[in-house]
Protein backbone atom coordinates (compact mmCIF):
# COMPACT_ATOMS: atom_id res chain seq x y z
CA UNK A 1 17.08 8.11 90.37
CA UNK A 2 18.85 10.29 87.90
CA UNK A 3 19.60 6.67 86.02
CA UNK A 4 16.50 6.32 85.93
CA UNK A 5 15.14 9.95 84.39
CA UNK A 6 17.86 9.55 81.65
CA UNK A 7 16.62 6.22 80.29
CA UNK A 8 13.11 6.33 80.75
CA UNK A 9 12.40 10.21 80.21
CA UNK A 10 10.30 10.76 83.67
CA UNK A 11 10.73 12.69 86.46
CA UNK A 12 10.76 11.29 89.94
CA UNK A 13 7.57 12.16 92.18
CA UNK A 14 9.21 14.16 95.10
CA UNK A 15 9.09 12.24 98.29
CA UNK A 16 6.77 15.03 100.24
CA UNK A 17 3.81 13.82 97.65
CA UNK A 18 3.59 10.39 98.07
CA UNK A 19 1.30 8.44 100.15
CA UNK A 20 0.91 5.80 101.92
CA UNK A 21 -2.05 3.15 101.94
CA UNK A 22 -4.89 4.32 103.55
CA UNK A 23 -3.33 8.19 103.98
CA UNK A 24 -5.21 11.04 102.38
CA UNK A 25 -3.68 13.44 100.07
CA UNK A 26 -1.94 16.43 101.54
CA UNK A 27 -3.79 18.86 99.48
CA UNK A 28 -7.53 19.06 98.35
CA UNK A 29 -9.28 17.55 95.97
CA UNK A 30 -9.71 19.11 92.27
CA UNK A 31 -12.08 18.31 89.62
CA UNK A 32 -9.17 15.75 88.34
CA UNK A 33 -9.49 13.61 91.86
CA UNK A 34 -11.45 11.02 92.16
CA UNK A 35 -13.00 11.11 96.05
CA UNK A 36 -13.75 8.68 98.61
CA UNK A 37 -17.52 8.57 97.81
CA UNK A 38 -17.00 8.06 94.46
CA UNK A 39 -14.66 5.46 94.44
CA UNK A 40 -17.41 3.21 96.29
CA UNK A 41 -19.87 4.11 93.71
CA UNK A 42 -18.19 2.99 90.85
CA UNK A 43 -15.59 0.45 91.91
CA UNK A 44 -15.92 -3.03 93.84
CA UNK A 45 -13.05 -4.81 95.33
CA UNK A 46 -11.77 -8.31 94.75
CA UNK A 47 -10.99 -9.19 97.78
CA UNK A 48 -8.99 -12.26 96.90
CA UNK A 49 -6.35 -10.04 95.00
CA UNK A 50 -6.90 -6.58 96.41
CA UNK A 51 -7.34 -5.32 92.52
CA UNK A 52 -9.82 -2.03 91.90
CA UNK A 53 -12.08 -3.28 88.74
CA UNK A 54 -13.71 -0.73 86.92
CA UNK A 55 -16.66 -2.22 85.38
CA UNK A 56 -18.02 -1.13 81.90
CA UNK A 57 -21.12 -2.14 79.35
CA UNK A 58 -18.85 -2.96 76.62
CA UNK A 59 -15.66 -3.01 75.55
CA UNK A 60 -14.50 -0.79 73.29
CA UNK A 61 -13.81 -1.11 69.60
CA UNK A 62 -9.80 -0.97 68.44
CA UNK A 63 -9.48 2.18 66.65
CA UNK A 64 -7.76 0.67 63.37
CA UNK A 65 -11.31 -1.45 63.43
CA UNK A 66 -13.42 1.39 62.66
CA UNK A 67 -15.17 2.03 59.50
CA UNK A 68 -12.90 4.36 56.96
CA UNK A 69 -16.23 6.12 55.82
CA UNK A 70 -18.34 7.19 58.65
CA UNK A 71 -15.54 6.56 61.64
CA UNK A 72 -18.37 6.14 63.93
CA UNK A 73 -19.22 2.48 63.44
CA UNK A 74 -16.70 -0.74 63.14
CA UNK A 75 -16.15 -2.05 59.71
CA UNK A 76 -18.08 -5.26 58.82
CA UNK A 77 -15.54 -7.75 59.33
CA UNK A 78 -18.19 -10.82 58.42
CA UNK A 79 -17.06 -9.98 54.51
CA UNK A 80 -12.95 -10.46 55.19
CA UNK A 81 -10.91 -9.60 58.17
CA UNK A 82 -9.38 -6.28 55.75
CA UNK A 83 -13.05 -5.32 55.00
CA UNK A 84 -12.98 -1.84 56.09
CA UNK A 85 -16.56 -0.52 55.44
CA UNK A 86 -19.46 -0.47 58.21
CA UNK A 87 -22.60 -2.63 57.01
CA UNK A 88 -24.58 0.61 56.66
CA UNK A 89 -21.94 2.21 54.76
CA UNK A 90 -21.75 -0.44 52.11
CA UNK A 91 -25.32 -0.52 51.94
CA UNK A 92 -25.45 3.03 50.72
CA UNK A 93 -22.49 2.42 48.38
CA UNK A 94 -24.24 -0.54 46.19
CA UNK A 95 -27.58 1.79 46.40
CA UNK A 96 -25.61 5.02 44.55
CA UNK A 97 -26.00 5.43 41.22
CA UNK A 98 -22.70 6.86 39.30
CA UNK A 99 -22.75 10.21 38.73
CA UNK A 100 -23.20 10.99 34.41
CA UNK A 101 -19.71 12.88 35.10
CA UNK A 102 -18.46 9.96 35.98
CA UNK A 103 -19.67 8.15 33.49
CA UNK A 104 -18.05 10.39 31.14
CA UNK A 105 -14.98 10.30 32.14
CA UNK A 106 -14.85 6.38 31.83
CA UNK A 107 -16.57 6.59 28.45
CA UNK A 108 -13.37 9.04 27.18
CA UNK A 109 -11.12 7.15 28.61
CA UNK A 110 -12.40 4.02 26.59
CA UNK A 111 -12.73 5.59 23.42
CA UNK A 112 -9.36 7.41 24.25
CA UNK A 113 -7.57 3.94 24.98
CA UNK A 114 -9.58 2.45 21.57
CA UNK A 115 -8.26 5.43 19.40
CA UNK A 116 -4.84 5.39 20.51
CA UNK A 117 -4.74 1.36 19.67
CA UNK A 118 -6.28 2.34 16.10
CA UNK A 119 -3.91 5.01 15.73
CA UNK A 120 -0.95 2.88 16.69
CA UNK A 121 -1.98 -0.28 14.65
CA UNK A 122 -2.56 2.26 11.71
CA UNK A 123 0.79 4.31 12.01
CA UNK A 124 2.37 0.48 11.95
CA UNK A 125 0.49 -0.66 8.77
CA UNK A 126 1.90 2.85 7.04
CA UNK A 127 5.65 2.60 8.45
CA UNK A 128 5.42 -1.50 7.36
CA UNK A 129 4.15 -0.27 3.67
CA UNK A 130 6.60 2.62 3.48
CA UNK A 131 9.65 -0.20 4.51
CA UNK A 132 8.12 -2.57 1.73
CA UNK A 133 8.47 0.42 -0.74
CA UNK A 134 12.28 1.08 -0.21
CA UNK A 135 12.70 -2.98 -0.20
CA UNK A 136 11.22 -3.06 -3.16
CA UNK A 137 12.82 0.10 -4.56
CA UNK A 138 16.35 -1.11 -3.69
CA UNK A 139 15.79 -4.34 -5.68
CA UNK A 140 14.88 -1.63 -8.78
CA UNK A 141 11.06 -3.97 -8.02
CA UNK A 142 9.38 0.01 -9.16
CA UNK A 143 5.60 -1.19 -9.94
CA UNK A 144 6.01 -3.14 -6.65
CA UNK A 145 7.11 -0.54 -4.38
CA UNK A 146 4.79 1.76 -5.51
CA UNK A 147 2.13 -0.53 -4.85
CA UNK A 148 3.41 -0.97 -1.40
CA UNK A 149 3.56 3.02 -1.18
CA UNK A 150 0.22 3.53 -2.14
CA UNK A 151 -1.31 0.93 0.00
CA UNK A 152 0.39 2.24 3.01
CA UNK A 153 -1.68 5.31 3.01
CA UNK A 154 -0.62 8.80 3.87
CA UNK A 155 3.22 8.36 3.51
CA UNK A 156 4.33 11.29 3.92
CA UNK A 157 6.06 14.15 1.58
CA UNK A 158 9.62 12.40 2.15
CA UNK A 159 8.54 9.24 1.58
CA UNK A 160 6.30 10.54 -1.54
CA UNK A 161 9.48 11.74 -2.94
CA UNK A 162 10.81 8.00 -3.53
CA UNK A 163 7.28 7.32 -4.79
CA UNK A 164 7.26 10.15 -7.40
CA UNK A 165 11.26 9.27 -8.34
CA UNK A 166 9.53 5.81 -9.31
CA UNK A 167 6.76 6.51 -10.84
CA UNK A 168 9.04 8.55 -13.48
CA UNK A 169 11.69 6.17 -13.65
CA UNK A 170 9.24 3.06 -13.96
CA UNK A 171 7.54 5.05 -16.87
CA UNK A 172 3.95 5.07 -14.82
CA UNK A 173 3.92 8.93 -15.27
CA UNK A 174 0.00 8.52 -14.42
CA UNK A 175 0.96 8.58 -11.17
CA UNK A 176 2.96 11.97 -10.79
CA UNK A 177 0.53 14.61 -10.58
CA UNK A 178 -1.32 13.07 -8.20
CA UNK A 179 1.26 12.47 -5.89
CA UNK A 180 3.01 15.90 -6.16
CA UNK A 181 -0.78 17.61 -5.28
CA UNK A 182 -1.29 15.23 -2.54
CA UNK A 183 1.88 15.48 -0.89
CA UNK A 184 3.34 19.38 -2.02
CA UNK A 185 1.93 22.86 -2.65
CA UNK A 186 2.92 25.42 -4.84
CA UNK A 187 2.46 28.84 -2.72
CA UNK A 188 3.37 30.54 -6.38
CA UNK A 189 0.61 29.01 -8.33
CA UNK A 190 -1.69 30.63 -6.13
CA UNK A 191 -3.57 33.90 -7.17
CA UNK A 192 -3.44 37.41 -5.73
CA UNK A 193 -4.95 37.83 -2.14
CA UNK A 194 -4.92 33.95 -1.69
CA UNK A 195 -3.27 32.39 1.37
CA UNK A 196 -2.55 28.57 1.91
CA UNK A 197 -4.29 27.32 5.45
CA UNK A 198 -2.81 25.43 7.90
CA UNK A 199 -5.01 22.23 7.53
CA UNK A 200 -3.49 22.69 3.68
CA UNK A 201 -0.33 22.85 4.31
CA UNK A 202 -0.61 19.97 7.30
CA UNK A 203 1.89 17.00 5.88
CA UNK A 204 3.11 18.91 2.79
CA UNK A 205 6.16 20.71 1.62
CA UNK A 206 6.47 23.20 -0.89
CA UNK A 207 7.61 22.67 -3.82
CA UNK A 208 9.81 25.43 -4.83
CA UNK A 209 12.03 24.59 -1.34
CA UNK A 210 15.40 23.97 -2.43
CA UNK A 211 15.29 20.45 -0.73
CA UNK A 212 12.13 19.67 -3.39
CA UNK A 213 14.25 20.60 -6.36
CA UNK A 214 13.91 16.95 -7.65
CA UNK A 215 10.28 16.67 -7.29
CA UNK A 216 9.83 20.15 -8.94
CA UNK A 217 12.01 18.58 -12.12
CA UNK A 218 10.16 15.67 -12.49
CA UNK A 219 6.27 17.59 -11.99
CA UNK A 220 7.66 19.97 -14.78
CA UNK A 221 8.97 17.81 -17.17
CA UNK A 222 5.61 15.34 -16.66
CA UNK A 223 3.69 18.49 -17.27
CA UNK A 224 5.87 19.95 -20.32
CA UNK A 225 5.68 16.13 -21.66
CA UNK A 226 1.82 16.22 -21.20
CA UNK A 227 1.15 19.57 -22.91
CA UNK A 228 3.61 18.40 -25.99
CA UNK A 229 1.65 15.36 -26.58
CA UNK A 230 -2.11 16.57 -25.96
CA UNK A 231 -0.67 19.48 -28.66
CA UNK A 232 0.72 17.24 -31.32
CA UNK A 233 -1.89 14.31 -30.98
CA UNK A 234 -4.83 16.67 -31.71
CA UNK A 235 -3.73 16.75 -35.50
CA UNK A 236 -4.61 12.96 -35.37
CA UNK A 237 -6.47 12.46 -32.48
CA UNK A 238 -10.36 12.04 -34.34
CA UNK A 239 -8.99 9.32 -37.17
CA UNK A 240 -7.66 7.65 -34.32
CA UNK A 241 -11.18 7.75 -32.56
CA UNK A 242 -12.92 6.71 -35.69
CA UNK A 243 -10.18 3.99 -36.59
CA UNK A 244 -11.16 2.14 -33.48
CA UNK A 245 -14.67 2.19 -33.22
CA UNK A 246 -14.93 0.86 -36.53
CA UNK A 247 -16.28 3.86 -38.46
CA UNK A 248 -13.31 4.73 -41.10
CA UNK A 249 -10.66 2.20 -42.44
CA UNK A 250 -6.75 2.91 -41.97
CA UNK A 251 -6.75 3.86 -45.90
CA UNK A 252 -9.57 6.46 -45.17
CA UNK A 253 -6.88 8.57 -43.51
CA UNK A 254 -5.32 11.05 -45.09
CA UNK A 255 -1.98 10.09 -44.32
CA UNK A 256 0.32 12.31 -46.35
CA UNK A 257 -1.84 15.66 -45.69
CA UNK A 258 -1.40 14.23 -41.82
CA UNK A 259 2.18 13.69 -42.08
CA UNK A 260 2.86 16.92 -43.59
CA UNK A 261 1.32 18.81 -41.04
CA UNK A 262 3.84 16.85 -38.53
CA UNK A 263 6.94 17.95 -40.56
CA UNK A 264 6.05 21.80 -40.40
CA UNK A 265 5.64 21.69 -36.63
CA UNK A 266 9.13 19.88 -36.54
CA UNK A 267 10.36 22.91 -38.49
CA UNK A 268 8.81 24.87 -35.78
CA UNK A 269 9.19 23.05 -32.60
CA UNK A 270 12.31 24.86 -30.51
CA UNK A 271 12.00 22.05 -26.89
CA UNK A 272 13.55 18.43 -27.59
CA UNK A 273 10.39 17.20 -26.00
CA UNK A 274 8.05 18.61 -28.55
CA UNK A 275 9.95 17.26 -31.32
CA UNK A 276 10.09 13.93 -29.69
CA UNK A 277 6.61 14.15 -29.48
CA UNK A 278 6.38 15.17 -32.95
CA UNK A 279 7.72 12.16 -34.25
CA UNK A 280 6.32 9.95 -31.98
CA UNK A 281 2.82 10.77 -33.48
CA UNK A 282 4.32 10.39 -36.42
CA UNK A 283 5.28 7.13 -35.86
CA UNK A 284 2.40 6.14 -34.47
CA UNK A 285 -0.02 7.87 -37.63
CA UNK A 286 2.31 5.44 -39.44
CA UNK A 287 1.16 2.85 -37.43
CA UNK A 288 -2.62 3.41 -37.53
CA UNK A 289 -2.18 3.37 -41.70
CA UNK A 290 -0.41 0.18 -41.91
CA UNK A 291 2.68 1.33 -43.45
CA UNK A 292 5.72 -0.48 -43.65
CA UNK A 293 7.70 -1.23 -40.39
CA UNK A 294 10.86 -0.02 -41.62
CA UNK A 295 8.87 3.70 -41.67
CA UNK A 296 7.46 3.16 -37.98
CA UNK A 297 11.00 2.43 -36.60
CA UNK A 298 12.68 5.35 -38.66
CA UNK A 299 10.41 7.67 -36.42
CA UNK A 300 10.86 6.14 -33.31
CA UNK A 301 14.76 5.80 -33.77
CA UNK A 302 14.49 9.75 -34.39
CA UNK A 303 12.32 10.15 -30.84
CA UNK A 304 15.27 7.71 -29.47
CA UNK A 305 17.99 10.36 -30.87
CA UNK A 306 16.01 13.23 -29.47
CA UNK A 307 15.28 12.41 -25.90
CA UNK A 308 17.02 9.23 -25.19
CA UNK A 309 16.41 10.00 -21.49
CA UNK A 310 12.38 9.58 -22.24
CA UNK A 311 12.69 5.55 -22.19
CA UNK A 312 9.04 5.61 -21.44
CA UNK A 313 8.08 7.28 -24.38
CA UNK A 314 9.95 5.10 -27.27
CA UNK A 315 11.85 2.07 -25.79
CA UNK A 316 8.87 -0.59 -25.73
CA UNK A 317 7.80 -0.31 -28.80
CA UNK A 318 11.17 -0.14 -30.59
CA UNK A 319 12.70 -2.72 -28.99
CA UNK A 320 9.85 -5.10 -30.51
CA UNK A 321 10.21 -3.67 -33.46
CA UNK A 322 14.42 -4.34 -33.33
CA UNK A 323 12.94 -8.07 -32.98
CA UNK A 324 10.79 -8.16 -36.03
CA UNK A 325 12.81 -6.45 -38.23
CA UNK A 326 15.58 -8.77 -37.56
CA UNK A 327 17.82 -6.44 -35.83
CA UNK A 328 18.52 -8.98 -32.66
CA UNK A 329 21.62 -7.11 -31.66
CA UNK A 330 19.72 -3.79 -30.88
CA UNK A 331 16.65 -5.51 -29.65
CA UNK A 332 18.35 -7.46 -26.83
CA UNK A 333 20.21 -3.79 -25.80
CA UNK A 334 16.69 -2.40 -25.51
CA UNK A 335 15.77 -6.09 -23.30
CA UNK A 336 18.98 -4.84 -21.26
CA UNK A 337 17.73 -1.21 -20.75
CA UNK A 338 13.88 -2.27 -19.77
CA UNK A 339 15.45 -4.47 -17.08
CA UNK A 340 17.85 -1.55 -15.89
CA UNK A 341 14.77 0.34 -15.69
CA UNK A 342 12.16 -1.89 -13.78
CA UNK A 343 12.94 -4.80 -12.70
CA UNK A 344 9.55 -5.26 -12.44
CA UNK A 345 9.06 -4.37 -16.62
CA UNK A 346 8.64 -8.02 -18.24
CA UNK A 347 8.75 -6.95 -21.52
CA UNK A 348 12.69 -7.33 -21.63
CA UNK A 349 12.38 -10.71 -20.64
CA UNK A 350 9.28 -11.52 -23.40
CA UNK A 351 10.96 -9.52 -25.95
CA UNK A 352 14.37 -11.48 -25.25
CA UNK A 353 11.76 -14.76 -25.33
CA UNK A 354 10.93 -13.61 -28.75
CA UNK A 355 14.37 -12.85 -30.01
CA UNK A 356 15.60 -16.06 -28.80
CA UNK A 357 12.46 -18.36 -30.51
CA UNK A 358 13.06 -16.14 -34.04
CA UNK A 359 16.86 -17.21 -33.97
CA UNK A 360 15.51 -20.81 -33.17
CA UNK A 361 16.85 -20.91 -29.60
CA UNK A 362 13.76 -22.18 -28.37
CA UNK A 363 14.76 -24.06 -25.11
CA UNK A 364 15.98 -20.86 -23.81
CA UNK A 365 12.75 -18.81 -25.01
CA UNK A 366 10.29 -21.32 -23.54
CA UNK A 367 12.48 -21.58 -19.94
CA UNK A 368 11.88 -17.78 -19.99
CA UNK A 369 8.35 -18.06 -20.66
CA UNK A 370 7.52 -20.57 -18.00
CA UNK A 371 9.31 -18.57 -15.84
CA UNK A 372 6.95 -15.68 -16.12
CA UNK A 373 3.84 -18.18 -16.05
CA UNK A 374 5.04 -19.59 -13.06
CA UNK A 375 4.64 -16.00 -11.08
CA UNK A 376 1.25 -15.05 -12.91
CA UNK A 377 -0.43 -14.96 -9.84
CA UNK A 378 1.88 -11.80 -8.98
CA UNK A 379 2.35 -10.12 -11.64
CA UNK A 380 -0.69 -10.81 -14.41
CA UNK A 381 1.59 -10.90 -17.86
CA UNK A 382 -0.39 -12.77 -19.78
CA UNK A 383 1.73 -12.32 -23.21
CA UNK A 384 4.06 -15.19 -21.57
CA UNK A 385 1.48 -17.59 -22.57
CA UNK A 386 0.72 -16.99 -25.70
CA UNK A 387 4.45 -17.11 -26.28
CA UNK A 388 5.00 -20.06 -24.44
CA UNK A 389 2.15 -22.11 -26.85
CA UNK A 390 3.92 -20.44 -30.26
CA UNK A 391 7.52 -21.64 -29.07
CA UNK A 392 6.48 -25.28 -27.69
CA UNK A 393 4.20 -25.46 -31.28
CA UNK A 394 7.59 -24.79 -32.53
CA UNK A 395 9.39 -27.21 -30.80
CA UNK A 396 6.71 -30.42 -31.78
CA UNK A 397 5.02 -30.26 -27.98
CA UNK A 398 1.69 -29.85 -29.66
CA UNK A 399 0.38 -31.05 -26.29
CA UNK A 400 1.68 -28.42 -24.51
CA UNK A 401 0.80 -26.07 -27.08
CA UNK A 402 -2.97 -27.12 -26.58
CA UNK A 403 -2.02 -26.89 -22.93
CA UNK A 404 -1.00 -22.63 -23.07
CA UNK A 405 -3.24 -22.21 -25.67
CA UNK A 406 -6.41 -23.39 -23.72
CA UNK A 407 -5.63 -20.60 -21.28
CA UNK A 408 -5.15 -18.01 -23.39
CA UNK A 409 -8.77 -18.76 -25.60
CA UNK A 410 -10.72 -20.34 -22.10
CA UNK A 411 -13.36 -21.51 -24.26
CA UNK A 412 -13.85 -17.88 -26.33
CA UNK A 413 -14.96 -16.18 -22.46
CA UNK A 414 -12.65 -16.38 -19.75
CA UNK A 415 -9.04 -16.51 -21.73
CA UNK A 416 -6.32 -14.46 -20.29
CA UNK A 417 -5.05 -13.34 -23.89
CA UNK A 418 -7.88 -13.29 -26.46
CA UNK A 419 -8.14 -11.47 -29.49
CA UNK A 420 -7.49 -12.58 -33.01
CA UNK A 421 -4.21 -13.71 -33.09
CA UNK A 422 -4.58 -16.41 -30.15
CA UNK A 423 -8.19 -17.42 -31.31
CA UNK A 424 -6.65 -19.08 -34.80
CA UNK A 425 -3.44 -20.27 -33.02
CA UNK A 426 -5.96 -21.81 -31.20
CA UNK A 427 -7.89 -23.02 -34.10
CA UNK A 428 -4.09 -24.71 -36.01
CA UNK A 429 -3.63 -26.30 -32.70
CA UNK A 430 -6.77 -28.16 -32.42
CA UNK A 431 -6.42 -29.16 -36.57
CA UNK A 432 -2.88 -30.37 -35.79
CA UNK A 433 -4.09 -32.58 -32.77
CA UNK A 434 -7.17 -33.39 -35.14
CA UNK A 435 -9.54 -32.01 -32.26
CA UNK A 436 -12.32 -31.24 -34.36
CA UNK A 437 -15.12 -30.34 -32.13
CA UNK A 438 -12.57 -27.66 -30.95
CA UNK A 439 -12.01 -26.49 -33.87
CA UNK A 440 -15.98 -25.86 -34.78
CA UNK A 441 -16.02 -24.42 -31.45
CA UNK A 442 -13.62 -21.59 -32.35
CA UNK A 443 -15.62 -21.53 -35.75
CA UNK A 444 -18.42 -20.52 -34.00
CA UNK A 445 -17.30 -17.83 -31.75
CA UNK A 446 -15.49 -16.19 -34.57
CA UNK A 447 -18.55 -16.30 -36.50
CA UNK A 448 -20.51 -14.27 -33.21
CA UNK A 449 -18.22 -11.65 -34.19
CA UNK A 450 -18.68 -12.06 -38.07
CA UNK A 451 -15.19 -13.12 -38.75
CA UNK A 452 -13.74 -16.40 -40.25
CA UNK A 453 -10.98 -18.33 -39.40
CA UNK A 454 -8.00 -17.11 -41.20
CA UNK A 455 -6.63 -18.67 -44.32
CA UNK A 456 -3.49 -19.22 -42.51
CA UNK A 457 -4.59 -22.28 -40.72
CA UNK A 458 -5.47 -24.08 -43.74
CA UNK A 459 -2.59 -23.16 -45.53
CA UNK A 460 -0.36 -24.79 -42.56
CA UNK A 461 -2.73 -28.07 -42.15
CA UNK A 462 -2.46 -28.52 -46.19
CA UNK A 463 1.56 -27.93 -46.10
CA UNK A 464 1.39 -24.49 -48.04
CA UNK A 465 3.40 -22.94 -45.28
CA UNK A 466 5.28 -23.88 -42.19
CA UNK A 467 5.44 -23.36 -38.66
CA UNK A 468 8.18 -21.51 -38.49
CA UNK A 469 7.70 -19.04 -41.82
CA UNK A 470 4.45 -18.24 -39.86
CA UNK A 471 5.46 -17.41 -36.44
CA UNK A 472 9.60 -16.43 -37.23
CA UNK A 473 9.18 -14.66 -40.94
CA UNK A 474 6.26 -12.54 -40.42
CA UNK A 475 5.07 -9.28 -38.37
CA UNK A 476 1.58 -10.97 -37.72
CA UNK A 477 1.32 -15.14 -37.33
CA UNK A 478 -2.10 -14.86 -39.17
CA UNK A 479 -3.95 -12.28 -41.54
């Protein structure tokens, strides 16, 4: 019996209280027992086996079967044997309408979930620009990179940086000060009682921090560069105006009362950027007055001598003039330092064209030509075909000639290159391949302008003058 406690957990029933059949209990009944009377009432015997049966109206419901709302009625298992939901309780579950705060909180949700994706596709356009850019940058590509800056969106002040540093090495300087207020703040610049706000100063740096130094340099110098030339320009500034809408001629200018203004503010002038400046207008009034080119390249030599870190201001222009005066050595050491500067710059490589076609290397020039035609789609430098017809003229590939020459006049409307120069190279072309209806074409639109065809192409088709005295020897193919 003890066995038997230990391994079932019960106690024994002590031998006084047990009974045998048909004995009554030794003590009376409680309300617990069940008597006599009772037992007839609600019992029948099966004779057969001797069993008690307790009859009942149904049997009841297992308690895992119930319904999980109400726990009063059994789940509805006609819809799945896991259905868990009385009929009457799913009845009144399709029949609720969702509560607005309900609603609500789904509809944020959405428009959380469709913000964050925006956000995140957004974020990954910028960061994909931004690694374009340094690409770009590290291949000294500066016109591309910035591109790829700027179309990234808001980069950033430390990414801005490498955008500013190429805008002033590239020579774009259009782009600085619009980049430094978009991107910095200058707490100093602000007046008495004035305070910066957060939202203000939300993705900016200032620009006197000592980690901004370099971005402070190049906003000052832009600025110093911009005041210099606005200063010094004004003493030309409404002949220039005048020149080019047509209302005074270059010898209505008063060149020497000009010029001498220009030397006493050289006298005068203490920063190296306002005498560069000084002598770049005066190379350029020089310019606008047609005199000689060995006077426009004296001036811009000096600007050269002055600030020969300003490449933007005085390299272009002096390297083509290094290539019509003859001076081939210097020019292609100016090709050399536009390519240093921006890879992206093709005026090294036309200027280098051009040098090579004047010595008569005119292989090389056109392969460099062709080379810049074959990319037009990318980078739109249209001078490469005007070149490219000159040097093949050169070379006796009239047809090809025609062929570059067609696109740079398009029929007098849609040429990539048209102006005066390319309309009568157009004009000799079509005379030398006896295309005469071309030729009265060009007539024509020249004459919508009131000009004539110059003299020039007459002179070549009657033998005055040859190819090469006309496009090697002179400044301008045609006067």
């Amino acid at each position: 019996m003890d066995d038997f406690k230990e391994n079932n957990g019960l106690e024994p029933v002590p031998e006084e209280e047990t009974v045998s059949g048909g004995d009554t209990p030794a003590e009376e009944a409680t309300e617990n027992n069940i008597q006599p009377e009772e037992i007839q009432e609600t019992t029948e015997i099966n004779e057969e086996e001797g069993i008690l049966i307790t009859p009942q109206d149904e049997e009841p419901a297992a308690e895992e079967e119930m319904c999980i709302l109400c726990g009063e009625k059994p789940a509805d298992k006609s819809f799945g044997e896991n259905y868990d939901l009385c009929a009457d309780c799913r009845k009144s579950l399709i029949k609720s309408p969702m509560r607005f705060s309900g609603f609500l909180a789904i509809l944020v949700l959405f428009c959380a979930g469709v913000w964050g994706l925006l956000f995140a596709a957004n974020q990954s356009n910028t960061l994909l620009g931004v690694l374009e850019g340094d690409d770009f940058a590290a291949q000294n590509r500066l016109y591309t990179a910035i591109s790829s800056y700027s179309a990234s969106g808001n980069v950033g002040w430390k990414t801005a940086k490498r955008m500013i540093n190429a805008y002033n090495q590239s020579g774009y300087l259009s782009g600085i000060n619009s980049a430094v207020s978009t991107y910095f703040y200058d707490a100093t610049a602000l007046e008495e009682g004035d305070t910066l706000t957060f939202a203000e100063k939300a993705g900016k740096s200032n620009l006197n921090a000592p980690w901004n130094k370099d971005v402070k340099k190049i906003y000052t110098d832009y600025n110093d560069a911009m005041a210099a030339y606005q200063k010094y320009y004004a003493y030309l500034a409404e002949y220039d105006e005048q020149l080019y809408y047509g209302s005074i001629k270059a010898e209505d200018i008063p060149y020497d009362e000009v010029n001498a203004k220009y030397d006493a503010a050289m006298n005068d002038a203490e920063a190296d950027i306002d005498r560069a400046f000084v002598r770049y207008c005066q190379y350029y009034l020089a310019y606008m007055c047609g005199k000689d080119l060995s006077v426009q390249h004296g001036y811009l030599s000096e600007v050269a001598e002055i600030a020969p870190d300003s490449g933007w201001l005085y390299l272009t222009p002096l390297t083509e003039m290094n290539v019509m005066l003859g001076n081939y050595e210097e020019a292609l050491e100016g090709c050399d330092a536009l390519e240093a500067a921006n890879a992206d710059d093709l005026y090294g490589e036309y200027y280098r064209a051009q040098a090579f076609r004047r010595q008569g290397n005119y292989t090389e020039a056109l392969e460099k030509c062709e080379a810049m035609i074959a990319d037009y789609a990318n980078n739109q430098f249209y001078y490469a075909y005007y070149e490219a017809a000159i040097t093949a003229f050169l070379m006796g590939d009239y047809d090809k000639a025609l062929e570059y020459s067609e696109e740079c006049y398009g029929g007098g409307t849609s040429g990539v290159y048209l102006n005066e120069q390319t309309v009568n190279f157009h004009a000799l072309v079509c005379k030398k391949l006896g295309d005469e209806e071309g030729y009265k074409g060009v007539v024509e639109f020249l004459k919508g302008y009131e000009m004539e065809i110059s003299p020039t192409v007459e002179q070549y088709i009657n033998g005055e003058v040859t190819a090469e005295e006309i496009f090697n020897e002179r400044e301008a193919a045609f006067e």
